[in-house]
C-alpha atoms as a PDB file:
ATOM      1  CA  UNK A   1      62.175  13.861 -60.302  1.00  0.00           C
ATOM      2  CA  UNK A   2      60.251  10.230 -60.592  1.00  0.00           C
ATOM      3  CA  UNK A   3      59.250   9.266 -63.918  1.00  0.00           C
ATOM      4  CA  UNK A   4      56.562   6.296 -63.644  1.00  0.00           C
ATOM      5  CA  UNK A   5      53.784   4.861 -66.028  1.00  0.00           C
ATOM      6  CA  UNK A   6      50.171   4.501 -65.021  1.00  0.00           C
ATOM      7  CA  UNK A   7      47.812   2.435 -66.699  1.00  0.00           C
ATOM      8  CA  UNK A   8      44.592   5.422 -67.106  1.00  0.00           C
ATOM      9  CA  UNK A   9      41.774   3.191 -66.949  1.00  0.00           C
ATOM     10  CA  UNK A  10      42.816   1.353 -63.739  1.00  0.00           C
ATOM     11  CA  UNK A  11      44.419   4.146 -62.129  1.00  0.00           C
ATOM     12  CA  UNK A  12      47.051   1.949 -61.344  1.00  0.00           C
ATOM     13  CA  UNK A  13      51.122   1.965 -61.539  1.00  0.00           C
ATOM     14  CA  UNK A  14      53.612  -0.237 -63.408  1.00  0.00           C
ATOM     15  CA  UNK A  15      55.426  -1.966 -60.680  1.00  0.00           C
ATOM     16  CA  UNK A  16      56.696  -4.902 -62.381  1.00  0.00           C
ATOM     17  CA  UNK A  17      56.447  -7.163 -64.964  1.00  0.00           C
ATOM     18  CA  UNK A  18      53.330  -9.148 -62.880  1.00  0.00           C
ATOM     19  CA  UNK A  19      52.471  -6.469 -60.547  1.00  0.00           C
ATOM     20  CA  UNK A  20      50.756  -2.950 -60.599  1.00  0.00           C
ATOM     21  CA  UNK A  21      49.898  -0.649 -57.684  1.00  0.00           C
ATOM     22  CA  UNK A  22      47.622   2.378 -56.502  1.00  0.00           C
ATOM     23  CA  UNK A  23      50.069   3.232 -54.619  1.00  0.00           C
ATOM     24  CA  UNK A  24      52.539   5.982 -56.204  1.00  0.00           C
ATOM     25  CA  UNK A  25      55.255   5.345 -53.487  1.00  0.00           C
ATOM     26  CA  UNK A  26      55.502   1.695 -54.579  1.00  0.00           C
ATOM     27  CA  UNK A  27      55.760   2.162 -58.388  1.00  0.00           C
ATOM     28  CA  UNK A  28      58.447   1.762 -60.356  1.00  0.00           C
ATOM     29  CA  UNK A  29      61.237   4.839 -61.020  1.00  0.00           C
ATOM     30  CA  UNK A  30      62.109   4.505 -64.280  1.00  0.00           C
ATOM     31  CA  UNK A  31      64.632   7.547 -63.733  1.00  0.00           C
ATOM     32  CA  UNK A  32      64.698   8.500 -67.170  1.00  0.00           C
ATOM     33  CA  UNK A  33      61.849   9.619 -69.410  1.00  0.00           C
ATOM     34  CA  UNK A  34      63.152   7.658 -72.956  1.00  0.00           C
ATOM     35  CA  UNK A  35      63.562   4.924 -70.673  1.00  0.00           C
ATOM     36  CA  UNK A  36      60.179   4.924 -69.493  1.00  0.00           C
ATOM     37  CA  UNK A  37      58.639   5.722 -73.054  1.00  0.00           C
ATOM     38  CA  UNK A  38      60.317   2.345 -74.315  1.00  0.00           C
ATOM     39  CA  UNK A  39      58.921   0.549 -71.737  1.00  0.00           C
ATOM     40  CA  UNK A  40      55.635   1.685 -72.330  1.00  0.00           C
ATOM     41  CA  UNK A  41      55.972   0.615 -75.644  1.00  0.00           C
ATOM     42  CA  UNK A  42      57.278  -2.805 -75.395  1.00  0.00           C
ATOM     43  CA  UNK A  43      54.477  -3.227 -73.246  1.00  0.00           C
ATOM     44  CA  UNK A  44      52.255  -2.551 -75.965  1.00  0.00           C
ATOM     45  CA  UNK A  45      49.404  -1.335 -73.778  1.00  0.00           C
ATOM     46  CA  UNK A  46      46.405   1.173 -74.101  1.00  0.00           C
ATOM     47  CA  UNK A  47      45.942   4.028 -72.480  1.00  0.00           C
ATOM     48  CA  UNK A  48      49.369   4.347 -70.304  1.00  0.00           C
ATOM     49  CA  UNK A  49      50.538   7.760 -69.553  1.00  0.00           C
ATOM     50  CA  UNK A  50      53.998   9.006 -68.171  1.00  0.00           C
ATOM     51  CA  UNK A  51      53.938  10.404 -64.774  1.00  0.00           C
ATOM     52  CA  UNK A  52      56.545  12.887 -63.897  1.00  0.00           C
ATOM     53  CA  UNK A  53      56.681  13.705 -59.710  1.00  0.00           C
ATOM     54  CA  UNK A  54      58.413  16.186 -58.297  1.00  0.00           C
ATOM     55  CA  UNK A  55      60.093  16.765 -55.223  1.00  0.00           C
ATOM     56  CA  UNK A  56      57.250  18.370 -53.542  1.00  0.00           C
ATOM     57  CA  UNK A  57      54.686  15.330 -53.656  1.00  0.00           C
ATOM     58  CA  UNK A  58      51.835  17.348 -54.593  1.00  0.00           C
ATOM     59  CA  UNK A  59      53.291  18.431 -58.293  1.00  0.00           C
ATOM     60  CA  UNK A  60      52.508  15.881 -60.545  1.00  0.00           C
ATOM     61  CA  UNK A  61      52.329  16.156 -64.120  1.00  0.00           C
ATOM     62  CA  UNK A  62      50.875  13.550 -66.536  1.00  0.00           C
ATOM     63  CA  UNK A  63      51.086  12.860 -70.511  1.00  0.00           C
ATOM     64  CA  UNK A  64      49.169  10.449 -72.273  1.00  0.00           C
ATOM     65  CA  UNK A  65      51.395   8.520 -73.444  1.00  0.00           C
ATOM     66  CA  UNK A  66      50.497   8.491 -77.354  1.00  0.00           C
ATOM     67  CA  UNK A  67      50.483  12.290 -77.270  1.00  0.00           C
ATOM     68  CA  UNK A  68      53.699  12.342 -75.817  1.00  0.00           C
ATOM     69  CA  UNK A  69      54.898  10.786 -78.460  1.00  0.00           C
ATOM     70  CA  UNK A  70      52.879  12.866 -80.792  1.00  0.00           C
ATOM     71  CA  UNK A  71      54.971  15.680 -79.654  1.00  0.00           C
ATOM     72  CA  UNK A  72      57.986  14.611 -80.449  1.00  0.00           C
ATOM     73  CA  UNK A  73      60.025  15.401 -83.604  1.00  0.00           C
ATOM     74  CA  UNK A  74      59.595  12.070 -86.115  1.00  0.00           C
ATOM     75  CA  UNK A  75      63.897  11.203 -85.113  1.00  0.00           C
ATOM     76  CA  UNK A  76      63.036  11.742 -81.298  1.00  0.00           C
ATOM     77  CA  UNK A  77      59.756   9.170 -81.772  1.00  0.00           C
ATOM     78  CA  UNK A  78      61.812   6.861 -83.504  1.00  0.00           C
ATOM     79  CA  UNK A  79      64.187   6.853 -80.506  1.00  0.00           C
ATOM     80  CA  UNK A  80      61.952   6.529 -78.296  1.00  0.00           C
ATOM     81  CA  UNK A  81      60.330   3.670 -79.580  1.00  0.00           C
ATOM     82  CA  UNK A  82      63.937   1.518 -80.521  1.00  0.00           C
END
């Protein structure tokens, strides 16, 4: 599985600090979804959701991130945003 954050209103993917992509091949694998989700908010941007790709490139799932977070417990948010 590839966990990667997409910016909604651009339709584009985190890459790196200067650099986002339309490409989902290119984006960066954060590997790990609480790694991802305290990315996203250190980044402190609108509208990102969490991308979660499977093996088979046409299963995709995405999550706003803020309800994401919404549906955490209150301990797991907290985590997630340390």
């Amino acid at each position: 599985m590839h966990t990667l954050l997409r910016h909604i209103p651009t339709g584009q993917y985190f890459q790196s600090l200067d650099q986002w992509t339309t490409d989902r091949e290119d984006a960066h694998d954060f590997c790990f979804i609480a790694r991802a989700l305290r990315f996203a908010h250190r980044l402190g941007l609108p509208d990102l959701e969490l991308i979660l790709c499977f093996d088979n490139p046409e299963e995709m799932t995405s999550i706003p991130f803020q309800k994401f977070l919404l549906g955490l417990s209150p301990a797991r948010r907290k985590a997630a945003r340390a």
